[in-house]
Protein backbone atom coordinates (compact mmCIF):
# COMPACT_ATOMS: atom_id res chain seq x y z
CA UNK A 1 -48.58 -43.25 4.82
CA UNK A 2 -47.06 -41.59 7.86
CA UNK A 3 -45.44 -37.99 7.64
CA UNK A 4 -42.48 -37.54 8.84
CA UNK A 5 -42.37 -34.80 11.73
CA UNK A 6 -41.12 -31.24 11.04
CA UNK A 7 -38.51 -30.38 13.47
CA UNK A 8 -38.22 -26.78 14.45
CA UNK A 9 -36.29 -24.83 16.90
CA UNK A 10 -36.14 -20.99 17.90
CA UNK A 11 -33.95 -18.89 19.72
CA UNK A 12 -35.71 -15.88 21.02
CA UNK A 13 -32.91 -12.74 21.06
CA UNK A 14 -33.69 -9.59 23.13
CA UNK A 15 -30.25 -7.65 22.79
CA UNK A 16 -31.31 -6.05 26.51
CA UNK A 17 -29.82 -9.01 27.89
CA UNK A 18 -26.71 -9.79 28.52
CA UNK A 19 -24.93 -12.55 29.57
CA UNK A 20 -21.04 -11.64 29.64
CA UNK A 21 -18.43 -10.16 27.59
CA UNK A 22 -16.16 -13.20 25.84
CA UNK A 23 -12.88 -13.37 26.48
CA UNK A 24 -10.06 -13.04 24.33
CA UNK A 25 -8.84 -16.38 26.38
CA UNK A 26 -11.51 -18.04 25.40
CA UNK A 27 -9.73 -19.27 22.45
CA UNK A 28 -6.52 -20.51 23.79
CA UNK A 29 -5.12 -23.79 22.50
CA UNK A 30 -2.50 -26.17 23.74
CA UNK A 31 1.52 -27.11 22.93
CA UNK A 32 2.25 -29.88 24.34
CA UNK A 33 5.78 -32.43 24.05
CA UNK A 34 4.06 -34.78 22.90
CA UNK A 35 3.87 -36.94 19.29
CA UNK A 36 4.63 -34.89 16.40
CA UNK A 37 2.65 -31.46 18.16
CA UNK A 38 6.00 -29.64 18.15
CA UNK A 39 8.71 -31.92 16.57
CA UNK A 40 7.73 -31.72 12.60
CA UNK A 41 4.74 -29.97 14.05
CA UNK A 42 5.22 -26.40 14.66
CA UNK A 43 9.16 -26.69 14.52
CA UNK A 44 10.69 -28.34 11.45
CA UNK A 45 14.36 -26.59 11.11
CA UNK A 46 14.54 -28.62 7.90
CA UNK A 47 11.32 -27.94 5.83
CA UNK A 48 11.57 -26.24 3.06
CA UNK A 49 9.46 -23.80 4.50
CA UNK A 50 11.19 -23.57 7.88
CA UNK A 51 12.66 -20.17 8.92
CA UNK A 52 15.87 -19.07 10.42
CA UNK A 53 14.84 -20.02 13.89
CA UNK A 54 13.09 -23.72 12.77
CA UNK A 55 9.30 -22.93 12.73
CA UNK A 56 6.93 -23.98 9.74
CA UNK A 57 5.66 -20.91 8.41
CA UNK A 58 2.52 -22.85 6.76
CA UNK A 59 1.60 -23.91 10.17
CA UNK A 60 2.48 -20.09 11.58
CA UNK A 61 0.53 -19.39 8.59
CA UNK A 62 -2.82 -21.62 9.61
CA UNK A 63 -1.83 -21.06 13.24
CA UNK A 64 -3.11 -17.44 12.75
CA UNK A 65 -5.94 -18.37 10.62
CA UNK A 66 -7.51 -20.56 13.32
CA UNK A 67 -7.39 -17.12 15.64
CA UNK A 68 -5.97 -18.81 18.79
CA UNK A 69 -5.39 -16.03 21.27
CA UNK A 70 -3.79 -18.30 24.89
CA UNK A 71 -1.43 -21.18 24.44
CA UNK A 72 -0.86 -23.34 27.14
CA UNK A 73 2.85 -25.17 27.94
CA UNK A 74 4.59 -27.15 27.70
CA UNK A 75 2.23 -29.60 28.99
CA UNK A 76 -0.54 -31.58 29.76
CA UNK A 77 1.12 -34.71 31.40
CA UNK A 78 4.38 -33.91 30.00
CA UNK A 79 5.15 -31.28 32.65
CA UNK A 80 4.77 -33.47 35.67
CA UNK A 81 8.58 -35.15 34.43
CA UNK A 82 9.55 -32.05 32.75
CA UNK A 83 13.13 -30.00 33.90
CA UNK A 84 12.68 -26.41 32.23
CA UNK A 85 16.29 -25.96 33.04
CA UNK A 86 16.66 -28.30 30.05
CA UNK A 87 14.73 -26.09 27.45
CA UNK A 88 17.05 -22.99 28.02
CA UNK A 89 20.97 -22.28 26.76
CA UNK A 90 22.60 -23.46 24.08
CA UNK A 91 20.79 -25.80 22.06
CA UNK A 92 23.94 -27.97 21.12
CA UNK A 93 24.29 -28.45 25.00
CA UNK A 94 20.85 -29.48 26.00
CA UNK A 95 20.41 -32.90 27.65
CA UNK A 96 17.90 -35.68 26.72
CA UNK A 97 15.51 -36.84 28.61
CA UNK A 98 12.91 -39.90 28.81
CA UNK A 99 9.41 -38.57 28.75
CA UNK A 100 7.56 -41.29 31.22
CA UNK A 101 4.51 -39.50 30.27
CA UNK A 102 4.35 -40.62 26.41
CA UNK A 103 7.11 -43.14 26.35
CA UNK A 104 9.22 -40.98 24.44
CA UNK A 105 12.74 -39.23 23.91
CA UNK A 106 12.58 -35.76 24.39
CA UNK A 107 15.50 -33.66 22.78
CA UNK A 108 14.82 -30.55 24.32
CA UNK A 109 15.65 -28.65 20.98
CA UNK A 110 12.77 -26.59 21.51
CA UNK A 111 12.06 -24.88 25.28
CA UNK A 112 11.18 -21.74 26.98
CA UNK A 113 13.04 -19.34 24.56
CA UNK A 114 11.45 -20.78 21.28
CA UNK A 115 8.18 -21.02 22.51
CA UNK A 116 8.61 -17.06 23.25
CA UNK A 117 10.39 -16.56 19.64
CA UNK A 118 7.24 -18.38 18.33
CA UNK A 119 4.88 -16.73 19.96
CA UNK A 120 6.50 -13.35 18.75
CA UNK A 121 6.12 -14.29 15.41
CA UNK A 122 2.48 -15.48 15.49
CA UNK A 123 1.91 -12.30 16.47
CA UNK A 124 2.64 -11.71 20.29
CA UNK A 125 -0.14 -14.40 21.69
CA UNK A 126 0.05 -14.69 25.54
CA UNK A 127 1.75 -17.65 26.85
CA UNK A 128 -0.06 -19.53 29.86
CA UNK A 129 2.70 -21.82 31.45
CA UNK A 130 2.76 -24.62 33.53
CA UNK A 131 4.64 -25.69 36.61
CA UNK A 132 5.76 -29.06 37.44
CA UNK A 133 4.25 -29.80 40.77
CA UNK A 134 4.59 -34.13 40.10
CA UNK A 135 8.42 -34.45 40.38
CA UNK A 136 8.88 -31.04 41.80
CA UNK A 137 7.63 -28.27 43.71
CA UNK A 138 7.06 -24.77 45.12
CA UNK A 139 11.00 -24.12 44.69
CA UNK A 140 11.47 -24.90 40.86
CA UNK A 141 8.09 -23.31 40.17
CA UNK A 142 9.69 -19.71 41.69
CA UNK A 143 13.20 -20.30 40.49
CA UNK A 144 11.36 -20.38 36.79
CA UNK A 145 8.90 -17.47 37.67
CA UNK A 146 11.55 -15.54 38.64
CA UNK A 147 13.82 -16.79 35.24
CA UNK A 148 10.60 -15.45 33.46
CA UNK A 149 9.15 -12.16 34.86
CA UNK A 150 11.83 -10.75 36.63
CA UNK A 151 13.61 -8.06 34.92
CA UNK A 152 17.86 -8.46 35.59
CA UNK A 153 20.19 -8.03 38.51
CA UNK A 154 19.37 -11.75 39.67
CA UNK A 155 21.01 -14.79 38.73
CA UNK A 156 18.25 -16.72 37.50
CA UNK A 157 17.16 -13.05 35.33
CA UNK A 158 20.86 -12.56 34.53
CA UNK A 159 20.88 -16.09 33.03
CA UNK A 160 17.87 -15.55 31.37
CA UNK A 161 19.52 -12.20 29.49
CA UNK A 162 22.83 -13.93 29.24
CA UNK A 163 20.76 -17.04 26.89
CA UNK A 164 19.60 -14.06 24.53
CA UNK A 165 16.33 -12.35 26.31
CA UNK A 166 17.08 -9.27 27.84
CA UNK A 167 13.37 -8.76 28.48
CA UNK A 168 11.70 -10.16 30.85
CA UNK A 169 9.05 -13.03 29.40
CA UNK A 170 6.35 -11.28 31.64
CA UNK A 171 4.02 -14.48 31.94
CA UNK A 172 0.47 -13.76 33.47
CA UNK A 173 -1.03 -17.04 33.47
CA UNK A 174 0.06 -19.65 35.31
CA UNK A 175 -1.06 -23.67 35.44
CA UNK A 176 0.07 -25.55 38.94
CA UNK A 177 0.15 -28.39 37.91
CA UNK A 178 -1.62 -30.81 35.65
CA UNK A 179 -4.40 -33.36 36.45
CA UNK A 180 -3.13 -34.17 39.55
CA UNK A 181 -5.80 -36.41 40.28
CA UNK A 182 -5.13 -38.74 37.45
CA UNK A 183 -3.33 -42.23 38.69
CA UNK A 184 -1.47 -41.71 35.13
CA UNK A 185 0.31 -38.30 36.52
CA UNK A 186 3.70 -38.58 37.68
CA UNK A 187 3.91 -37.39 41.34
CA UNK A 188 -0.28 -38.49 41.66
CA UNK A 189 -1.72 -37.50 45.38
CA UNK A 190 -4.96 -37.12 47.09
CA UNK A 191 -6.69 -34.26 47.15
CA UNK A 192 -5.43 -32.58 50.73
CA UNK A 193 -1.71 -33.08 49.58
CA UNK A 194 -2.43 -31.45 46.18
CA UNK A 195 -4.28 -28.38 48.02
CA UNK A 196 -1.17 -28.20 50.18
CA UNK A 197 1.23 -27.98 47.64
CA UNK A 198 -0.79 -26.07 45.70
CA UNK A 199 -1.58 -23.51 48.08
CA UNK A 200 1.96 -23.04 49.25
CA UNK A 201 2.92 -22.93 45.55
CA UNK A 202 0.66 -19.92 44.60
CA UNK A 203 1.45 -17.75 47.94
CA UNK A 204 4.97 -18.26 47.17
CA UNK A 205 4.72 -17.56 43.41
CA UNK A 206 1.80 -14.18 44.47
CA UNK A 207 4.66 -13.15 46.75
CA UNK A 208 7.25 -12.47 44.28
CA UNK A 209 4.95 -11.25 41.65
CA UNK A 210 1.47 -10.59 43.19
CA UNK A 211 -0.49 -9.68 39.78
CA UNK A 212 -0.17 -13.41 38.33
CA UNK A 213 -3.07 -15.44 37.57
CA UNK A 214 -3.16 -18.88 38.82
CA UNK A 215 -4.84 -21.90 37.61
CA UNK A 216 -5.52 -24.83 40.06
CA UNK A 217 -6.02 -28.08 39.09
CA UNK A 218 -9.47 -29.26 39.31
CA UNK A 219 -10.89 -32.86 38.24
CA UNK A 220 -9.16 -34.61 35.11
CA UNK A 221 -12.73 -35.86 34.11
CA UNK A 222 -16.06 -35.09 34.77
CA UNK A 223 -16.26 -39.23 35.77
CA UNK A 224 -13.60 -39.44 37.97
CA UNK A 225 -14.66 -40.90 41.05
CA UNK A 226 -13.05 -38.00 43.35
CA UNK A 227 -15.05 -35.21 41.77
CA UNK A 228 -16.60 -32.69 43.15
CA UNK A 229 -14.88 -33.67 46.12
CA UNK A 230 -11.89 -32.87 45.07
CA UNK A 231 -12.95 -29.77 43.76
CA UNK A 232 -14.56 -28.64 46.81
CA UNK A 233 -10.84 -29.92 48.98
CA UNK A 234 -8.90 -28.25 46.57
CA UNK A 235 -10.54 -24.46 46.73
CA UNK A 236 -11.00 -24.59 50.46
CA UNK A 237 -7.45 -24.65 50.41
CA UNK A 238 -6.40 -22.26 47.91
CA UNK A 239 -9.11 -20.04 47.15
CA UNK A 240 -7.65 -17.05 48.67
CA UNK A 241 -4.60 -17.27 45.98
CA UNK A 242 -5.97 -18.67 42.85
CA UNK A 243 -7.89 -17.65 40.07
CA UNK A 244 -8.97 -20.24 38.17
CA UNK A 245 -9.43 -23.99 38.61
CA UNK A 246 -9.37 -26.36 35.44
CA UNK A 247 -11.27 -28.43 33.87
CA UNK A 248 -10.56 -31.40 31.19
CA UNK A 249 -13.20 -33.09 29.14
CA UNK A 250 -12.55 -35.64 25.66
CA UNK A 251 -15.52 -37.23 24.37
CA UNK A 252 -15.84 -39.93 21.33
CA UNK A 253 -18.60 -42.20 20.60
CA UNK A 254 -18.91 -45.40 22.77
CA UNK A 255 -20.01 -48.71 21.27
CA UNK A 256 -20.87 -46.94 18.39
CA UNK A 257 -23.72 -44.48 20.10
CA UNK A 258 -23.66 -41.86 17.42
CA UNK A 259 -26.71 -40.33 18.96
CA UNK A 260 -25.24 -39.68 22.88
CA UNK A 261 -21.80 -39.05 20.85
CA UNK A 262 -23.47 -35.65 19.21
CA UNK A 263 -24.79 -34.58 22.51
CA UNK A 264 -22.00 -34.13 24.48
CA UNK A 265 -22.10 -30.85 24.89
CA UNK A 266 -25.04 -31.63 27.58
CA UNK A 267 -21.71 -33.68 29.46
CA UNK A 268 -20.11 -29.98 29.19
CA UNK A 269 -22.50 -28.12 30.30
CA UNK A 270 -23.54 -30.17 33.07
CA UNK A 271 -19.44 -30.71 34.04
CA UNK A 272 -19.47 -26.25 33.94
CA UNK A 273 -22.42 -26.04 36.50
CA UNK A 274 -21.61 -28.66 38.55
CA UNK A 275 -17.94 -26.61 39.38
CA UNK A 276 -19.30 -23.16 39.23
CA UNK A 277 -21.96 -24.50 42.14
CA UNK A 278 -18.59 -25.69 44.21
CA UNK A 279 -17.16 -22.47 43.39
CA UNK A 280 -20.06 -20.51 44.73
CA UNK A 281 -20.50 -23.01 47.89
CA UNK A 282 -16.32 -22.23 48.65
CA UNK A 283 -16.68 -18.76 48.12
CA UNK A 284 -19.85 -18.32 49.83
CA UNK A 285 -18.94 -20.22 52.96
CA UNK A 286 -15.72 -17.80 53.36
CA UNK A 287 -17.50 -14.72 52.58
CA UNK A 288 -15.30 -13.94 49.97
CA UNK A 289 -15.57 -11.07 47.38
CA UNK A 290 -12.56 -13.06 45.28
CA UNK A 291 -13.81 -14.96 42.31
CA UNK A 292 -12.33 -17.80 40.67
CA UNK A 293 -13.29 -18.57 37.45
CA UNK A 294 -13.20 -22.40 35.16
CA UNK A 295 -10.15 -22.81 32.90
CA UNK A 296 -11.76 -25.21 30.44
CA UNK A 297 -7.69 -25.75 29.44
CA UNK A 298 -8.27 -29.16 27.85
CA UNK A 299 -11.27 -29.76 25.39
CA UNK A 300 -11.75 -31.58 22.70
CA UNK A 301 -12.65 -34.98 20.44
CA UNK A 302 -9.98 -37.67 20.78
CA UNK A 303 -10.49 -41.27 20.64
CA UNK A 304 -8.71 -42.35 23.63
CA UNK A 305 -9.20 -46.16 22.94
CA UNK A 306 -8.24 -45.97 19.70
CA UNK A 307 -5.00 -47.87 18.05
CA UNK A 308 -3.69 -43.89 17.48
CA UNK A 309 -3.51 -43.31 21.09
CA UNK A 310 -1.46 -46.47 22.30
CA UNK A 311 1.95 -45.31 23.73
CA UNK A 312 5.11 -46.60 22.13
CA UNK A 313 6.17 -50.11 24.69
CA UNK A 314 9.76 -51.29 25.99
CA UNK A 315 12.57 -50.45 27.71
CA UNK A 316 14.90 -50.27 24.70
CA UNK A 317 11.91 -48.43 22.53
CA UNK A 318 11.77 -44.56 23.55
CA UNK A 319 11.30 -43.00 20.01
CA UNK A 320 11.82 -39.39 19.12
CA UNK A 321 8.79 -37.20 17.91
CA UNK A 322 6.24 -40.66 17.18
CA UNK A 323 2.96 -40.05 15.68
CA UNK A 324 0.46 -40.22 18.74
CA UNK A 325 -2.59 -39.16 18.93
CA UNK A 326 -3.04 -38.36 15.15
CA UNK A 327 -6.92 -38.59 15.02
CA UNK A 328 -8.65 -37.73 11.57
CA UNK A 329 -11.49 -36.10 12.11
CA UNK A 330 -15.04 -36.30 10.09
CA UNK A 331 -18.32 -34.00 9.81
CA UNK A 332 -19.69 -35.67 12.97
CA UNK A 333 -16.92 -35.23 15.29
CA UNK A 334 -16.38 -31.29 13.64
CA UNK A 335 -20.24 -30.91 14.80
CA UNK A 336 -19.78 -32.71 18.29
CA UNK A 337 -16.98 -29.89 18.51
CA UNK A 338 -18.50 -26.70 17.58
CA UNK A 339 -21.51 -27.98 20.28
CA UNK A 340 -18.70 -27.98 22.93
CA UNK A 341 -17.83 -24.75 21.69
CA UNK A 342 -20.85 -22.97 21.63
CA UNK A 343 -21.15 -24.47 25.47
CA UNK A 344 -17.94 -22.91 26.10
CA UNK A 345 -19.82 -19.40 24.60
CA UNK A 346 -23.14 -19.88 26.60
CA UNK A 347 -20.88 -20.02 30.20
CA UNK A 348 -18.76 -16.94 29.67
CA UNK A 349 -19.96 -15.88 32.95
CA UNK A 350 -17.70 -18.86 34.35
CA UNK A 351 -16.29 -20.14 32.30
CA UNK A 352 -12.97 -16.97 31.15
CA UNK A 353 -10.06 -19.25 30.11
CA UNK A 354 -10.02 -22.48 27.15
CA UNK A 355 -7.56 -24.24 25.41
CA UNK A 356 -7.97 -26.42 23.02
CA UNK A 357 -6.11 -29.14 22.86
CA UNK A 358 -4.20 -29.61 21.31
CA UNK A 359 -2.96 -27.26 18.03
CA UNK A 360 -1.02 -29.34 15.49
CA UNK A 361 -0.94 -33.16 15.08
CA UNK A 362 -2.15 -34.15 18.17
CA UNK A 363 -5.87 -34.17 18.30
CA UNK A 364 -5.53 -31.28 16.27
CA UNK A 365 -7.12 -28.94 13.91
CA UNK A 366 -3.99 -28.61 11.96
CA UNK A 367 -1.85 -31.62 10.37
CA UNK A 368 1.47 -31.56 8.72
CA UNK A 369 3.79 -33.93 7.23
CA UNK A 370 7.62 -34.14 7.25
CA UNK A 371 8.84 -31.98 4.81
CA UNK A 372 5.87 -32.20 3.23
CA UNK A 373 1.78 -30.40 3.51
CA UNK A 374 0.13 -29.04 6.82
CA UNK A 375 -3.58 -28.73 5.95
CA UNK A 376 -6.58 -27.83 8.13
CA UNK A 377 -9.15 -30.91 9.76
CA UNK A 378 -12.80 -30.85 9.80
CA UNK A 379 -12.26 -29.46 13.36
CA UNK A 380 -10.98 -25.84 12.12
CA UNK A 381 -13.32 -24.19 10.68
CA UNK A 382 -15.87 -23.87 14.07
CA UNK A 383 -13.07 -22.78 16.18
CA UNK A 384 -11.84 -20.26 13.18
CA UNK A 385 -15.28 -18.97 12.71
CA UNK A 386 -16.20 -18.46 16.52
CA UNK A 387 -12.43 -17.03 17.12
CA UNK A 388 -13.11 -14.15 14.58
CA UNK A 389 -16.97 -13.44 14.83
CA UNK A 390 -17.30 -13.97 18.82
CA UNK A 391 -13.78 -12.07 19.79
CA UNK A 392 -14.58 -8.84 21.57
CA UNK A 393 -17.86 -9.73 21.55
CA UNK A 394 -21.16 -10.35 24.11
CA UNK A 395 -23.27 -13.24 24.89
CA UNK A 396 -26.90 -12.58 25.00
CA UNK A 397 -29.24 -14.37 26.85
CA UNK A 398 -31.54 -16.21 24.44
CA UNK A 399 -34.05 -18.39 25.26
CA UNK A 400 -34.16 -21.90 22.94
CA UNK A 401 -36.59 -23.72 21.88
CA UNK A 402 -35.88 -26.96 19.88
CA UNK A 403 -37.76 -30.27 18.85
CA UNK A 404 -35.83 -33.01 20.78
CA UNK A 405 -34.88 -36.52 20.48
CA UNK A 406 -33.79 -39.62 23.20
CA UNK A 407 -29.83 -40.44 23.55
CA UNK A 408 -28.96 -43.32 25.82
CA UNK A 409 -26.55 -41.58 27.91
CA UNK A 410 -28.25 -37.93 28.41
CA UNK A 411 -32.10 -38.97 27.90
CA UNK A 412 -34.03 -36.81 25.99
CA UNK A 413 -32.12 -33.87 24.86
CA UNK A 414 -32.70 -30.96 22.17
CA UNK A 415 -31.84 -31.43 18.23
CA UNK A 416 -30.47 -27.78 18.10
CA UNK A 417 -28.00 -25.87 20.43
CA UNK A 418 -26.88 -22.32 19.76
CA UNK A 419 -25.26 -19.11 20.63
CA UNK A 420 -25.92 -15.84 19.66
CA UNK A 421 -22.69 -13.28 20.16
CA UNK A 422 -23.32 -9.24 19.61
CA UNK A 423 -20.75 -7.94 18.00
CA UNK A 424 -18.77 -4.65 18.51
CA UNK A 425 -19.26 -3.35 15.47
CA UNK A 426 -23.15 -3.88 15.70
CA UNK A 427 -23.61 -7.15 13.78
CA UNK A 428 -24.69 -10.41 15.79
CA UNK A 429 -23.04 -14.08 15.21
CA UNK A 430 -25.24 -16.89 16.25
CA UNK A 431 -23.23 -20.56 15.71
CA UNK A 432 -25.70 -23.52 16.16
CA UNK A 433 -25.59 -26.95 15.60
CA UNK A 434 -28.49 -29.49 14.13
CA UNK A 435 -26.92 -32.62 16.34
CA UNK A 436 -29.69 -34.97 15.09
CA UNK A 437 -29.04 -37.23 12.61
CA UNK A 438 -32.95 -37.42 11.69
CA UNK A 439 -33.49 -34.85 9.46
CA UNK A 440 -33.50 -30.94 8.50
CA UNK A 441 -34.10 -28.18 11.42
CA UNK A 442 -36.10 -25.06 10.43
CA UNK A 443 -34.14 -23.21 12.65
CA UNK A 444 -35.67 -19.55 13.52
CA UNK A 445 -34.35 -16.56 14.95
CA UNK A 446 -37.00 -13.86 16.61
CA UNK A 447 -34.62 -11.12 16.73
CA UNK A 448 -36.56 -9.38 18.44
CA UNK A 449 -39.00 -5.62 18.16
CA UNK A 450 -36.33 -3.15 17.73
CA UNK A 451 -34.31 -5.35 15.81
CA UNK A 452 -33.80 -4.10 11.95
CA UNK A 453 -30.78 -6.21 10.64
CA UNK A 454 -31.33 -6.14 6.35
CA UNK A 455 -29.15 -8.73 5.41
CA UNK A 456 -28.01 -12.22 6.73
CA UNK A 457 -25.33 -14.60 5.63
CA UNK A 458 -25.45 -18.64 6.84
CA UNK A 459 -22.27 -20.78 6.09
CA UNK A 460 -22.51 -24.36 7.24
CA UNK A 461 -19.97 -27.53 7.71
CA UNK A 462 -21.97 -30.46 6.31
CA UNK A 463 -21.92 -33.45 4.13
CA UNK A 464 -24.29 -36.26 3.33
CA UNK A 465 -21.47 -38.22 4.22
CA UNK A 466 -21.10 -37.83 8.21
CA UNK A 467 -17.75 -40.09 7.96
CA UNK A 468 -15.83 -37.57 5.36
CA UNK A 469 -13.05 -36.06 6.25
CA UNK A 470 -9.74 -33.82 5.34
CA UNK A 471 -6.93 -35.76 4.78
CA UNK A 472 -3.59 -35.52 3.09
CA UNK A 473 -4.83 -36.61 -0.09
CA UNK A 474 -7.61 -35.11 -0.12
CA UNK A 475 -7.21 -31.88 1.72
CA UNK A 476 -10.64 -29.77 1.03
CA UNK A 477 -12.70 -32.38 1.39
CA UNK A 478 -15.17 -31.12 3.97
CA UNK A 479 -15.34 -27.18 3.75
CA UNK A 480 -18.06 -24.67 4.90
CA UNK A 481 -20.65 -23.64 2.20
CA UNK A 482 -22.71 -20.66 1.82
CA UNK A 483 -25.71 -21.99 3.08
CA UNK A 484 -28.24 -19.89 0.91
CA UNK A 485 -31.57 -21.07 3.03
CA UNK A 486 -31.02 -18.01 4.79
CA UNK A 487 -33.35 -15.37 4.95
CA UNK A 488 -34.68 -12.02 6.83
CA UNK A 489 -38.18 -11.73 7.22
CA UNK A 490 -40.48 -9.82 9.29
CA UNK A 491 -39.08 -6.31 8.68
CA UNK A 492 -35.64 -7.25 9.75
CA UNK A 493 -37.00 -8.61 12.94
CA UNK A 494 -36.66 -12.29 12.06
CA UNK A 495 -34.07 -14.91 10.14
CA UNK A 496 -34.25 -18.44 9.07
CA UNK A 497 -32.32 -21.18 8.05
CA UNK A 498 -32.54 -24.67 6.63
CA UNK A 499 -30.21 -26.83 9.24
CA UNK A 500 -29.25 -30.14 7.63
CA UNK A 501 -29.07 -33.30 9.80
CA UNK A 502 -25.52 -33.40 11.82
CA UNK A 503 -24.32 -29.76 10.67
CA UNK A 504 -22.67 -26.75 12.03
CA UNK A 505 -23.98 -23.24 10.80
CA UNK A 506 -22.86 -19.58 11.20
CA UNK A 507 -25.43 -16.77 10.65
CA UNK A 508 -24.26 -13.45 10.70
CA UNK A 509 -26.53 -10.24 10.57
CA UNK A 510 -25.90 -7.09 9.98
């Protein structure tokens, strides 16, 4: 009878080397108008739970749990239609609007000034904004900078303090723009007239307040046809005033290709480099000591082709708040997502800004229902785990070695991927994922000659069920477990774990 092969992987930790600090903005998410993210989402004036200014305070609650630190607004396509003159004043008076970008009513209940009041109460998180630069331009996007940032004596500041904010919002990050490369995106151009309007955009908006940082939009997809060259027309243009350019990257299983599905975190990875190299080339060829960095300010699962993700249809059908985009998540796509995370961890050096997208409803960690539960998806507990173990934290440079296994789409590619994160207080997180579906991983660490850790705790997000999930019903479904393979050998100098097939573990030491 044949034996089934033992599949191994090690990481190989030397704490002398570094790879970059993580930043705090690592773990932004995303607010979008759009479906039930903020209508019944985040703002429900009449749930039972609802405080005096509308927001749930079990998804506040959950909100803070998750550990999001960024959250980018109010869009995602939504902001190349949006007005934010219509989010400010008196509620009672705002106008509504058609949202071409969802086929949707927008009330404009909740704007500028509730976002901030949110934000306040979640505990002061920073607020990266974006500009509409489909239906508008340079103007707007300094008539709401300066509505923002700018302390009093103007009229756009006055009116700012006269709708009940005296201080100024003071918003460092700034988006021009969203995926302005998309033929979806209101306001759609090529790649010179983007990197025109951009350019003019963030020399107008660095002029009135010069310490901003500014986001350019880079490719929607890593398969759109322009990219790379857009990339590369788009910096040469505005390097000299930006700090960041975007990327966006979904992924779901295609024709049922579980096996390329749980790899897509070699899509990421390859999608970082690949930008980071144009970076490099722009900067390089201007002799630059500027850096821009990669937003990663849209990542995530979300099953684009799925019935969930149709738009509403009709001229005399523009509902209020519809449920779009209300994935359910299971173990496998919760492991395909902590993979993209830990990508997100092992480019820190590039990669100093994600966002999640998005936070409640929409392909979301968190789901609610009218008057009614909000509980956490399968998706949570990676991002919640990284957020509080790799915070404030460094990425070490550790070498991997992993039995591997063919997918269609990426050839042959590793069973294991991991991350190992020193911690401040002297501990060190390592997340890893077994993304085969063929068995256990005896996954080692070597942590290294000096290293003399004495204890080490493993919790891991599995289920012999790959399909489970959380759902209203059933809430708690899929949870992490204490994963009690764990062990320190070697004097402290060495751990291992048991990885089951298609899981997501956390080992910490200490």
């Amino acid at each position: 009878m044949a034996q089934t092969r033992q599949r191994r992987s090690c990481m190989h930790m030397d704490g002398r080397y570094q790879l970059a600090a993580v930043d705090d903005r690592l773990f932004g998410s995303f607010v979008e108008h759009l479906g039930r993210c903020v209508y019944t989402g985040i703002y429900e004036p009449d749930h039972p739970r609802a405080d005096g200014h509308g927001f749930r305070q079990d998804v506040i609650d959950l909100v803070k749990e998750l550990g999001v630190s960024t959250i980018r607004y109010p869009g995602g396509n939504y902001v190349s239609g949006y007005r934010w003159q219509d989010g400010i004043g008196n509620p009672a008076s705002r106008p509504r609007r058609l949202d071409l970008a969802w086929h949707s009513t927008e009330t404009n209940q909740f704007g500028l000034h509730e976002m901030e009041d949110w934000l306040a109460e979640l505990g002061g998180n920073e607020l990266m904004e974006a500009v509409n630069l489909g239906t508008q331009g340079i103007q707007e996007a300094l008539d709401l900078l300066e509505y923002c940032n700018i302390p009093s004596g103007t009229a756009l500041s006055d009116l700012r303090r006269q709708n009940g904010a005296d201080r100024p919002f003071n918003i460092r990050m700034w988006c021009l723009g969203n995926e302005m490369d998309g033929p979806w995106q209101l306001g759609h151009c090529d790649a010179i007239d983007y990197a025109r309007m951009a350019a003019k955009t963030a020399a107008g908006m660095k002029q009135l307040d010069p310490d901003l940082d500014l986001v350019v939009c880079g490719s929607s997809s890593h398969a759109m046809d322009s990219f790379g060259k857009w990339e590369r027309t788009v910096l040469e243009h505005t390097y000299d005033y930006v700090d960041f350019i975007s990327c966006h990257a979904y992924y779901q299983p295609h024709n049922g290709d579980m096996e390329s599905f749980l790899a897509s975190g070699v899509d990421m990875n390859s999608f970082i480099r690949d930008v980071s190299a144009v970076i490099n080339s722009v900067k390089a060829e201007r002799h630059s000591d500027h850096q821009v960095y990669i937003s990663f300010d849209e990542w995530n699962v979300w099953y684009q082709d799925g019935e969930k993700s149709k738009n509403p249809e009709g001229i005399d059908n523009w509902p209020i708040a519809p449920r779009l985009l209300e994935d359910t998540y299971t173990v496998t796509d919760a492991v395909v997502f902590g993979d993209l995370l830990i990508t997100l961890l092992q480019n820190v050096d590039v990669v100093r800004s994600a966002s999640l997208a998005q936070l409640v409803n929409v392909i979301a960690p968190i789901m609610t229902e009218p008057g009614g539960d909000a509980w956490r998806q399968t998706i949570f507990y990676p991002f919640a785990y990284a957020a509080r173990y790799a915070k404030g934290g460094t990425v070490l440079s550790a070498p991997l070695e992993s039995s591997e296994h063919h997918t269609n789409l990426y050839g042959t590619v590793a069973d294991v991927n991991a991350v190992a994160v020193q911690r401040s207080d002297g501990t060190l997180a390592v997340f890893v994922v077994n993304r085969s579906a063929k068995g256990d991983n005896q996954f080692t660490v070597d942590l290294g000659e000096s290293a003399s850790y004495s204890q080490v705790e493993a919790f891991t997000l599995h289920d012999d069920d790959s399909q489970a999930a959380n759902t209203a019903q059933k809430q708690e479904r899929v949870v992490p477990y204490r994963n009690r393979t764990a062990v320190i050998e070697n004097n402290g100098r060495q751990g291992c774990v048991t990885l089951p097939p298609v899981s997501w573990t956390m080992l910490l030491f200490a």
